[in-house]
C-alpha atoms as a PDB file:
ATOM      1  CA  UNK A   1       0.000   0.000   0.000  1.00  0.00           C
ATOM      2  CA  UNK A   2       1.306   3.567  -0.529  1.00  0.00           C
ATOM      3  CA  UNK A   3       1.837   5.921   1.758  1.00  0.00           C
ATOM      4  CA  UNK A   4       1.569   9.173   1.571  1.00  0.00           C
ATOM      5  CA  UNK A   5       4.318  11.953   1.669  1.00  0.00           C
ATOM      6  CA  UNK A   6       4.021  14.994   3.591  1.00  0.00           C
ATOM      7  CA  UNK A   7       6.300  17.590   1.507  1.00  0.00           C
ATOM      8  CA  UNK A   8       5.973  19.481   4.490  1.00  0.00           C
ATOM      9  CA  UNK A   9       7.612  16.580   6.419  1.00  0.00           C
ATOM     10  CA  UNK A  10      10.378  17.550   8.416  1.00  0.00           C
ATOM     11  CA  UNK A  11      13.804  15.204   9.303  1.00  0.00           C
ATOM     12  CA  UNK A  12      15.321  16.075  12.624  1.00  0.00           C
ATOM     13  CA  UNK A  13      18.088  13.501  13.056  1.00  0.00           C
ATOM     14  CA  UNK A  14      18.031  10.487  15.351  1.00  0.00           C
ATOM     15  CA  UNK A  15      18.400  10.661  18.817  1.00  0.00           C
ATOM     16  CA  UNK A  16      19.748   7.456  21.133  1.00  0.00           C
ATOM     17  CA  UNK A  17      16.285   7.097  22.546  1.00  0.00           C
ATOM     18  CA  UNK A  18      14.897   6.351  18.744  1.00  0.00           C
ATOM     19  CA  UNK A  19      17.539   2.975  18.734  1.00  0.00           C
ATOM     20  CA  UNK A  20      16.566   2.030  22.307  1.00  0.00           C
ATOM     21  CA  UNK A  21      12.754   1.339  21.082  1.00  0.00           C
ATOM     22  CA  UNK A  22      14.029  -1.682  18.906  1.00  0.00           C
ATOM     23  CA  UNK A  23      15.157  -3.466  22.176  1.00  0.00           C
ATOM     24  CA  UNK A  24      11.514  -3.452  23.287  1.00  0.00           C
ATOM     25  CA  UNK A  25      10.569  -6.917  23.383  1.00  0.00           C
ATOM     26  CA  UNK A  26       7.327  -8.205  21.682  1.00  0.00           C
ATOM     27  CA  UNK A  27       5.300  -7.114  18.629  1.00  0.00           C
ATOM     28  CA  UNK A  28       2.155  -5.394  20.850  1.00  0.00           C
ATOM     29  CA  UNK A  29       4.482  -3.446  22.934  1.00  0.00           C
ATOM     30  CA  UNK A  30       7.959  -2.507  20.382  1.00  0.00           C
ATOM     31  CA  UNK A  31       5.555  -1.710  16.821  1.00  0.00           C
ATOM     32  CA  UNK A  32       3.521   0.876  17.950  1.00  0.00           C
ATOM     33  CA  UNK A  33       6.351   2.889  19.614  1.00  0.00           C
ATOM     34  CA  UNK A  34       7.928   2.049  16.007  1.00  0.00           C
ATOM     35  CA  UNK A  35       5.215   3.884  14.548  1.00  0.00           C
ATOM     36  CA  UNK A  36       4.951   6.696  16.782  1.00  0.00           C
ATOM     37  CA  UNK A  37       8.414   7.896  16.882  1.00  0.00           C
ATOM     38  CA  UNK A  38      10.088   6.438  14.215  1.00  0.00           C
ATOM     39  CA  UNK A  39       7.865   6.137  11.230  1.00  0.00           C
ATOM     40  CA  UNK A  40       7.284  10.061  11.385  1.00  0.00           C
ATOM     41  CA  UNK A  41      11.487  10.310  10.555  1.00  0.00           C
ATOM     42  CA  UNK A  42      11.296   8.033   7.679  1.00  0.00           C
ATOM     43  CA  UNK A  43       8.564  10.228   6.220  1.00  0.00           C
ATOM     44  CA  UNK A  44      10.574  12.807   6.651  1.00  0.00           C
ATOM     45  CA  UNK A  45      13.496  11.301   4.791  1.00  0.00           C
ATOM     46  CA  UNK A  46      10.788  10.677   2.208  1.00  0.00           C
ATOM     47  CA  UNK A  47       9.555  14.149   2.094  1.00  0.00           C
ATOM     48  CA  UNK A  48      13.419  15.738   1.709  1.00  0.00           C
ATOM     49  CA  UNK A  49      15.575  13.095  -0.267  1.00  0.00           C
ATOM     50  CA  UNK A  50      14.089  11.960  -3.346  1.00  0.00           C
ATOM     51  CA  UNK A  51      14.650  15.329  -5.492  1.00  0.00           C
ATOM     52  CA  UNK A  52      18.220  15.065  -4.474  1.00  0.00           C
ATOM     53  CA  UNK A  53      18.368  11.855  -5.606  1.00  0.00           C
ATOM     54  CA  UNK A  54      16.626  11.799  -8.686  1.00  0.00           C
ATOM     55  CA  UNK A  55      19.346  14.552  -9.663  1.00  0.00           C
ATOM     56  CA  UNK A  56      21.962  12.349  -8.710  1.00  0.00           C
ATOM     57  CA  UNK A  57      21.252   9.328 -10.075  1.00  0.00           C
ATOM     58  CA  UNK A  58      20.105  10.992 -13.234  1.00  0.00           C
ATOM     59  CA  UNK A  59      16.376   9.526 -13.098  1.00  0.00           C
ATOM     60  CA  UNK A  60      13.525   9.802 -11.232  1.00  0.00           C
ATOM     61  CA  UNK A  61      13.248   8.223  -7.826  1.00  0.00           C
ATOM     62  CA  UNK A  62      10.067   7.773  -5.577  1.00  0.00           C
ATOM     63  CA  UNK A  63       9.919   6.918  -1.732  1.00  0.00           C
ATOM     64  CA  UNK A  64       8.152   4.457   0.003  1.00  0.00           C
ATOM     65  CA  UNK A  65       7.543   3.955   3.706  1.00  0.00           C
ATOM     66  CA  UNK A  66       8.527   0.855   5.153  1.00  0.00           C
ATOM     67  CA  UNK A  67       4.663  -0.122   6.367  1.00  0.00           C
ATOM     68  CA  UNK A  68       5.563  -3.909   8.048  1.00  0.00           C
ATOM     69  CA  UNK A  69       1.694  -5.092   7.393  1.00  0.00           C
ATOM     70  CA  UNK A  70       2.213  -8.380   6.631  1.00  0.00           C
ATOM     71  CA  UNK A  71       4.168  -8.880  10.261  1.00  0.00           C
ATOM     72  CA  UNK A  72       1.557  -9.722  13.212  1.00  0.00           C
ATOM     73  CA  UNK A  73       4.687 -11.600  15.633  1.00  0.00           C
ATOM     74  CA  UNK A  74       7.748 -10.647  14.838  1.00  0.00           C
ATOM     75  CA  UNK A  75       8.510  -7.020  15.567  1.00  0.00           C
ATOM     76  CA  UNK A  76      10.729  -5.912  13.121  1.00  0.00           C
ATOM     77  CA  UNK A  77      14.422  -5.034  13.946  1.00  0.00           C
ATOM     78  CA  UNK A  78      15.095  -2.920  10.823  1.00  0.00           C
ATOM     79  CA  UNK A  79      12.892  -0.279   9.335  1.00  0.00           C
ATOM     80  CA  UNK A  80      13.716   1.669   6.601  1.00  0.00           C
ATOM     81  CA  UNK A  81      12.602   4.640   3.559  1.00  0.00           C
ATOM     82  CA  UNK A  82      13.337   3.115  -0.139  1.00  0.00           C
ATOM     83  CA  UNK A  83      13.764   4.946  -3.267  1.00  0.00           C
ATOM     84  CA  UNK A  84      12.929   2.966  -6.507  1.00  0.00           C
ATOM     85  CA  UNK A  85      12.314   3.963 -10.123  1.00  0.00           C
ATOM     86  CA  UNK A  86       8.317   3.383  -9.536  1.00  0.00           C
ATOM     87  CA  UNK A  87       6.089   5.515  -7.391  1.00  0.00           C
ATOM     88  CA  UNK A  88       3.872   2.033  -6.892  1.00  0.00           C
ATOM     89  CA  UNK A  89       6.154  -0.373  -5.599  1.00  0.00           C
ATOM     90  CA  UNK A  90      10.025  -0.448  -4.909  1.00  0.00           C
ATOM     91  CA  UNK A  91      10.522  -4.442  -3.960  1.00  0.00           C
ATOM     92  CA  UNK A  92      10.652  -5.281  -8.131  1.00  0.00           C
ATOM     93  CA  UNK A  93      13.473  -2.997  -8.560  1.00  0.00           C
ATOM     94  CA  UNK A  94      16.970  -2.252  -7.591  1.00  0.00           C
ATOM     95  CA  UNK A  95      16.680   0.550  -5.126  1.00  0.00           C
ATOM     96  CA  UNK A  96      18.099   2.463  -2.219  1.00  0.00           C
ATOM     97  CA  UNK A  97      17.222   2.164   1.235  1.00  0.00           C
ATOM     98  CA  UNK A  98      17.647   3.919   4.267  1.00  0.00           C
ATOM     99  CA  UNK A  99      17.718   1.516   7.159  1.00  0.00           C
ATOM    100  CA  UNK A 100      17.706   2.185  10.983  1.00  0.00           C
ATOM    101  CA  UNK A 101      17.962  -0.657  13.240  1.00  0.00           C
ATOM    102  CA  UNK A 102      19.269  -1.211  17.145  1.00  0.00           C
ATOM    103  CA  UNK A 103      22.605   0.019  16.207  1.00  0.00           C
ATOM    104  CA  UNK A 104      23.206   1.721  13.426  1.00  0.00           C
ATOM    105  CA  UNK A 105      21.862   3.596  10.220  1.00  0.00           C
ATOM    106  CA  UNK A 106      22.609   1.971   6.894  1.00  0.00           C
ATOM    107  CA  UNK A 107      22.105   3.763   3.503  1.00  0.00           C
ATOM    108  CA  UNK A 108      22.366   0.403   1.135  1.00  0.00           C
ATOM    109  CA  UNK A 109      21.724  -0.559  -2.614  1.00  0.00           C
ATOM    110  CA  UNK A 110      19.183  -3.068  -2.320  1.00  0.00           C
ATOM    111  CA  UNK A 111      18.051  -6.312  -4.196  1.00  0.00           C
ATOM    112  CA  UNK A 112      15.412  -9.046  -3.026  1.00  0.00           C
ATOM    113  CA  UNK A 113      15.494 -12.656  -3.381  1.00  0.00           C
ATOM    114  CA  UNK A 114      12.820 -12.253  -5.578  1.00  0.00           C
ATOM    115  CA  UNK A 115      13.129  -8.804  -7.744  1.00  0.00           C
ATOM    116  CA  UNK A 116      12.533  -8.370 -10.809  1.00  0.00           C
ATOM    117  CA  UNK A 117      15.335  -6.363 -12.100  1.00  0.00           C
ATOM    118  CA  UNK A 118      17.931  -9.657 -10.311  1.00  0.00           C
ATOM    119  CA  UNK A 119      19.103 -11.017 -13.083  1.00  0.00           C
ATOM    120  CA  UNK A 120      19.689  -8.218 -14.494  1.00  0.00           C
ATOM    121  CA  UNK A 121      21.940  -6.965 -11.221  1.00  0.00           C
ATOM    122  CA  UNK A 122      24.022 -10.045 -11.226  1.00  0.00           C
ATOM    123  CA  UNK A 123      24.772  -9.705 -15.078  1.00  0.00           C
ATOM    124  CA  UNK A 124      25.802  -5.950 -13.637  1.00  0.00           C
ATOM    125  CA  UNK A 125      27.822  -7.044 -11.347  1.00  0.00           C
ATOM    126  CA  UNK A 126      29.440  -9.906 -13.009  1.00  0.00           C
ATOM    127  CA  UNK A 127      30.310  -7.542 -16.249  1.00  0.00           C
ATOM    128  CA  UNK A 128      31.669  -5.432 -14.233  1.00  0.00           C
ATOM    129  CA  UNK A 129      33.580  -7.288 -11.646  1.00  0.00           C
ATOM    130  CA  UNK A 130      36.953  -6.016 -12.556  1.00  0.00           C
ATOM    131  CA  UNK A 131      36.205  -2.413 -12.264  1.00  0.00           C
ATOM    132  CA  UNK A 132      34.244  -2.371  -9.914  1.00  0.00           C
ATOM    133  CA  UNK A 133      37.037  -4.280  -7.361  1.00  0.00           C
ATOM    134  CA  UNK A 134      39.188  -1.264  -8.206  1.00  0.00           C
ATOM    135  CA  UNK A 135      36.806   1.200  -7.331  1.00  0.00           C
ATOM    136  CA  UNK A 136      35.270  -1.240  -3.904  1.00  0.00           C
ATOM    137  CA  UNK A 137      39.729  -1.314  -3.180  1.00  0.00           C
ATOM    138  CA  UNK A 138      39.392   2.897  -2.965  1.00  0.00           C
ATOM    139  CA  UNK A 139      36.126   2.986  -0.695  1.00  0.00           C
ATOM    140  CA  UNK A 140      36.489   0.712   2.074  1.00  0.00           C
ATOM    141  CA  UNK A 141      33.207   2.044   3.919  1.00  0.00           C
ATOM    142  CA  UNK A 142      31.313   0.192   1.543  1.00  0.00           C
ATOM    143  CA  UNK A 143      30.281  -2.858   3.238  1.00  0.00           C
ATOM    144  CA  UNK A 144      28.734  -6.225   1.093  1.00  0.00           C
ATOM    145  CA  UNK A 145      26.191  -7.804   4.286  1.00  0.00           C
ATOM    146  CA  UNK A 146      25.382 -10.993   2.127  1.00  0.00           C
ATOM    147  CA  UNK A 147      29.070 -11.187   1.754  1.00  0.00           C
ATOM    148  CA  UNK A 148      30.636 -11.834   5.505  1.00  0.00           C
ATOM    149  CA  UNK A 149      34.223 -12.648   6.452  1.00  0.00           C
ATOM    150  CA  UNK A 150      35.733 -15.607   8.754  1.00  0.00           C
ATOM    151  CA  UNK A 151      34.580 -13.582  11.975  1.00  0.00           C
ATOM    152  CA  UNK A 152      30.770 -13.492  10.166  1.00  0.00           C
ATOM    153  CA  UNK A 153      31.505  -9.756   9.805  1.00  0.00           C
ATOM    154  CA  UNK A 154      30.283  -8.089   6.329  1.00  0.00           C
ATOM    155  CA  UNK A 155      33.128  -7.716   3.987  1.00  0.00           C
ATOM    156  CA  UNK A 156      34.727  -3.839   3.304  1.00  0.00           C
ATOM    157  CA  UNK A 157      35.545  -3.105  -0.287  1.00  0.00           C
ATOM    158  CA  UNK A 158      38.952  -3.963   0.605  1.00  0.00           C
ATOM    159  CA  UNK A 159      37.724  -7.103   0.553  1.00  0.00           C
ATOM    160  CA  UNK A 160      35.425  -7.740  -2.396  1.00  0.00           C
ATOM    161  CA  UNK A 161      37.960  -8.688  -5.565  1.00  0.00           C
ATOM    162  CA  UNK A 162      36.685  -9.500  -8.953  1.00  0.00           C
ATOM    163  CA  UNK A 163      36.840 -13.347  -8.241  1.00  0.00           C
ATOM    164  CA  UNK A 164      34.468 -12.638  -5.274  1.00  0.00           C
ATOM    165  CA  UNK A 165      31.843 -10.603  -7.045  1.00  0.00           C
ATOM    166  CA  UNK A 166      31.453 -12.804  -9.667  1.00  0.00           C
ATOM    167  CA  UNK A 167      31.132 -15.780  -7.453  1.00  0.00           C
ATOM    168  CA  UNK A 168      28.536 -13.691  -5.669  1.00  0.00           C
ATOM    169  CA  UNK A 169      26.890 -13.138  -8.783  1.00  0.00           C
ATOM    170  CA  UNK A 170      27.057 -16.447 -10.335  1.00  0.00           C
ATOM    171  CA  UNK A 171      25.205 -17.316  -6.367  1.00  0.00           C
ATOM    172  CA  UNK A 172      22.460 -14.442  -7.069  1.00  0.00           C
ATOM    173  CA  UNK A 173      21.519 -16.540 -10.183  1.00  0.00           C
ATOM    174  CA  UNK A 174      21.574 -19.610  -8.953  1.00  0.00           C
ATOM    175  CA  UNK A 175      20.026 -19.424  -5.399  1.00  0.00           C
ATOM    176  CA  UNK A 176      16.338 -18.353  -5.457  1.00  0.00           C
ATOM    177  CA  UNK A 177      16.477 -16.699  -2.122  1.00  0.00           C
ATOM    178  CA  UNK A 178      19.735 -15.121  -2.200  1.00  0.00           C
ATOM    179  CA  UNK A 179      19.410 -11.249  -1.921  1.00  0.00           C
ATOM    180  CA  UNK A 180      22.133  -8.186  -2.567  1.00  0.00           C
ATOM    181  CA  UNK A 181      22.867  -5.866  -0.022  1.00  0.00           C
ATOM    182  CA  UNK A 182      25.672  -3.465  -0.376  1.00  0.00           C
ATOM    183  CA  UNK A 183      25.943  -0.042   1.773  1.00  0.00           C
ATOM    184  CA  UNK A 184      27.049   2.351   3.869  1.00  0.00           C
ATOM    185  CA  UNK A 185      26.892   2.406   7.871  1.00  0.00           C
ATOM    186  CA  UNK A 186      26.879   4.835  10.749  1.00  0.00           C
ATOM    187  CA  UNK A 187      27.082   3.478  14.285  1.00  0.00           C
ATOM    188  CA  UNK A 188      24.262   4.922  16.527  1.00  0.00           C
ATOM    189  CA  UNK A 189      26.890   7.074  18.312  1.00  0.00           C
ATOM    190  CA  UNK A 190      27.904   9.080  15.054  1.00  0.00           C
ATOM    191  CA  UNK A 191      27.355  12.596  15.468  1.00  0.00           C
ATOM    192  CA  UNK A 192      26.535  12.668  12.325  1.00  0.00           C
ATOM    193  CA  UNK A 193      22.886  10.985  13.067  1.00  0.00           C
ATOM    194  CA  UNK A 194      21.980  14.235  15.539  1.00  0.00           C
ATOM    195  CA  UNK A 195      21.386  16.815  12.721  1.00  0.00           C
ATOM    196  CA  UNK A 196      18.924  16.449  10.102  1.00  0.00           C
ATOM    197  CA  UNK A 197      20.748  18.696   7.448  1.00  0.00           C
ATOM    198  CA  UNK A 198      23.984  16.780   7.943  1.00  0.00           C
ATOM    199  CA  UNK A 199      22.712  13.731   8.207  1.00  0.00           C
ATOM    200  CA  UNK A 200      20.668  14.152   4.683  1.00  0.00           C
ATOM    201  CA  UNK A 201      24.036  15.966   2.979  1.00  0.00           C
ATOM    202  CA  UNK A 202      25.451  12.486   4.329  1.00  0.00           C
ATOM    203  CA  UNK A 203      22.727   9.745   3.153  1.00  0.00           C
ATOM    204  CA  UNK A 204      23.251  11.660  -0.433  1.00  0.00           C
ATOM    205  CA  UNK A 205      26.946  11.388  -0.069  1.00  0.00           C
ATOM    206  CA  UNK A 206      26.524   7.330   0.375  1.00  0.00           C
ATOM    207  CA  UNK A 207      24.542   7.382  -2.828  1.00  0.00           C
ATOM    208  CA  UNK A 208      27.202   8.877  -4.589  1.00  0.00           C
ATOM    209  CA  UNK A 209      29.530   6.304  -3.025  1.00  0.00           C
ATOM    210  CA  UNK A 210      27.133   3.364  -4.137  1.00  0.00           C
ATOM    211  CA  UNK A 211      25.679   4.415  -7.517  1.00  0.00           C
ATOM    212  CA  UNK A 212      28.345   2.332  -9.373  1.00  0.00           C
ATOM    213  CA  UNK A 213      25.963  -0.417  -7.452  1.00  0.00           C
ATOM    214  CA  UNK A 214      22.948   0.815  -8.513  1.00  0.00           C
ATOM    215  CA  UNK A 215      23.647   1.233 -12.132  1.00  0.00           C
ATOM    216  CA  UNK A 216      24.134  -2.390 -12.187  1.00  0.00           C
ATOM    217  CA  UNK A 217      20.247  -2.636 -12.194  1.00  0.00           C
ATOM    218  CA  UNK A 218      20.622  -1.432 -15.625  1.00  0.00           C
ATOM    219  CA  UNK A 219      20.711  -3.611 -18.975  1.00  0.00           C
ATOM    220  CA  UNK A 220      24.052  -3.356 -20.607  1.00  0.00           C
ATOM    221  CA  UNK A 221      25.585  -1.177 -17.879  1.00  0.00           C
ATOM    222  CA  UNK A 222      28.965  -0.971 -18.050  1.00  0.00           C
ATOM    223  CA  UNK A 223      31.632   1.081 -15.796  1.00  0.00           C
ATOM    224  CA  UNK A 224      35.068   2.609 -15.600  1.00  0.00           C
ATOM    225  CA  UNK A 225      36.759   3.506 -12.915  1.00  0.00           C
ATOM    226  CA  UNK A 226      38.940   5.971 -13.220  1.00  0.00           C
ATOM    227  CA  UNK A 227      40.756   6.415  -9.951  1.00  0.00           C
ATOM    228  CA  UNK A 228      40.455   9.790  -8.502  1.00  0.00           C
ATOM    229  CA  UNK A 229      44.399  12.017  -8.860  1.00  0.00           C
ATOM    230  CA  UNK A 230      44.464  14.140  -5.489  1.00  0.00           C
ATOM    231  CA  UNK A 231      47.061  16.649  -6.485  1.00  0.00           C
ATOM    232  CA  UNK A 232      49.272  17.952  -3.356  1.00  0.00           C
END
């Protein structure tokens, strides 16, 4: 179900009480504090970020509320605003999400198990394996959660080599409920997460980091990295 955007929404940051509220055991008690206090934040990341974006990315992006209807049990520990190419739905597509949980805020390039535009992010990522190592080796804040090393800790870019993303994508292809999750993370103590304005100048600056990702939802997209010269 949509939801619908207040343009007059305001984003004020998060505060350490708004991470406390997903230690609140039980469904009953932890979803409608969810709703109260956090729910109004995502709508006001929906209300402020997609124009941004859309200019970014160079194409139209549309939010969507993280709603949790189907859950009646299991409170949710994540909650999140997405930005997709549709204004209807954003699960089909390859999208961006902006994900609070207990401990942290994640701004991620998203794909589900079951998306439509999959396939068409493994081929991305498979083309482009080579490249896109170079580019991961340069950004180690990027962070691949499906992806985990020998302590079962997501790998940094450092970490993900050709070899590795095609083996990830080959896995995409080949195991129905394998999803794609690649990001960046603040820990709930980052100052960063106490100003609105920053915080928003930040969540754009991810996207910038990750669009390389993103693109890979496209057919036939294919990327260069040129490394960045830093003259001194």
């Amino acid at each position: 179900m949509a939801v619908r955007i207040e343009k007059e929404a305001v984003f004020s940051g998060f505060v350490p009480e708004d991470f406390e509220l997903f230690e609140v055991p039980g469904f009953a008690a932890r979803m409608p504090l969810l709703r109260e206090h956090i729910k109004p934040k995502l709508m006001g990341l929906a209300a402020r970020l997609p124009e941004r974006l859309s200019e970014m990315l160079g194409e139209p992006v549309y939010p969507h509320v993280a709603q949790h209807l189907r859950r009646t049990v299991n409170a949710p520990v994540e909650t999140w605003t997405a930005f997709a190419e549709s204004p209807r739905a954003y699960k089909p597509f390859v999208h961006l999400r902006v994900a609070v949980s207990v401990d942290r805020v994640r701004v991620m390039v998203f794909v589900e198990d079951y998306a439509d535009e999959k396939q068409v992010f493994a081929d991305g990522l498979e083309r482009n394996a080579e490249a896109l190592a170079a580019y991961f080796a340069h950004h180690p804040t990027i962070h691949a959660y499906e992806l985990l090393d020998a302590d079962g800790c997501p790998k940094s870019g450092t970490a993900l080599d050709a070899a590795t993303l095609r083996e990830f994508a080959a896995r995409m292809r080949r195991v129905k409920g394998q999803h794609a999750k690649f990001g960046v993370q603040w820990d709930k103590s980052h100052p960063v997460l106490l100003s609105g304005p920053e915080f928003l100048d930040a969540v754009v600056a991810a996207a910038v980091t990750l669009k390389p990702l993103y693109d890979c939802g496209n057919v036939g997209f294919v990327y260069t990295y040129t490394p960045e010269i830093i003259s001194i």
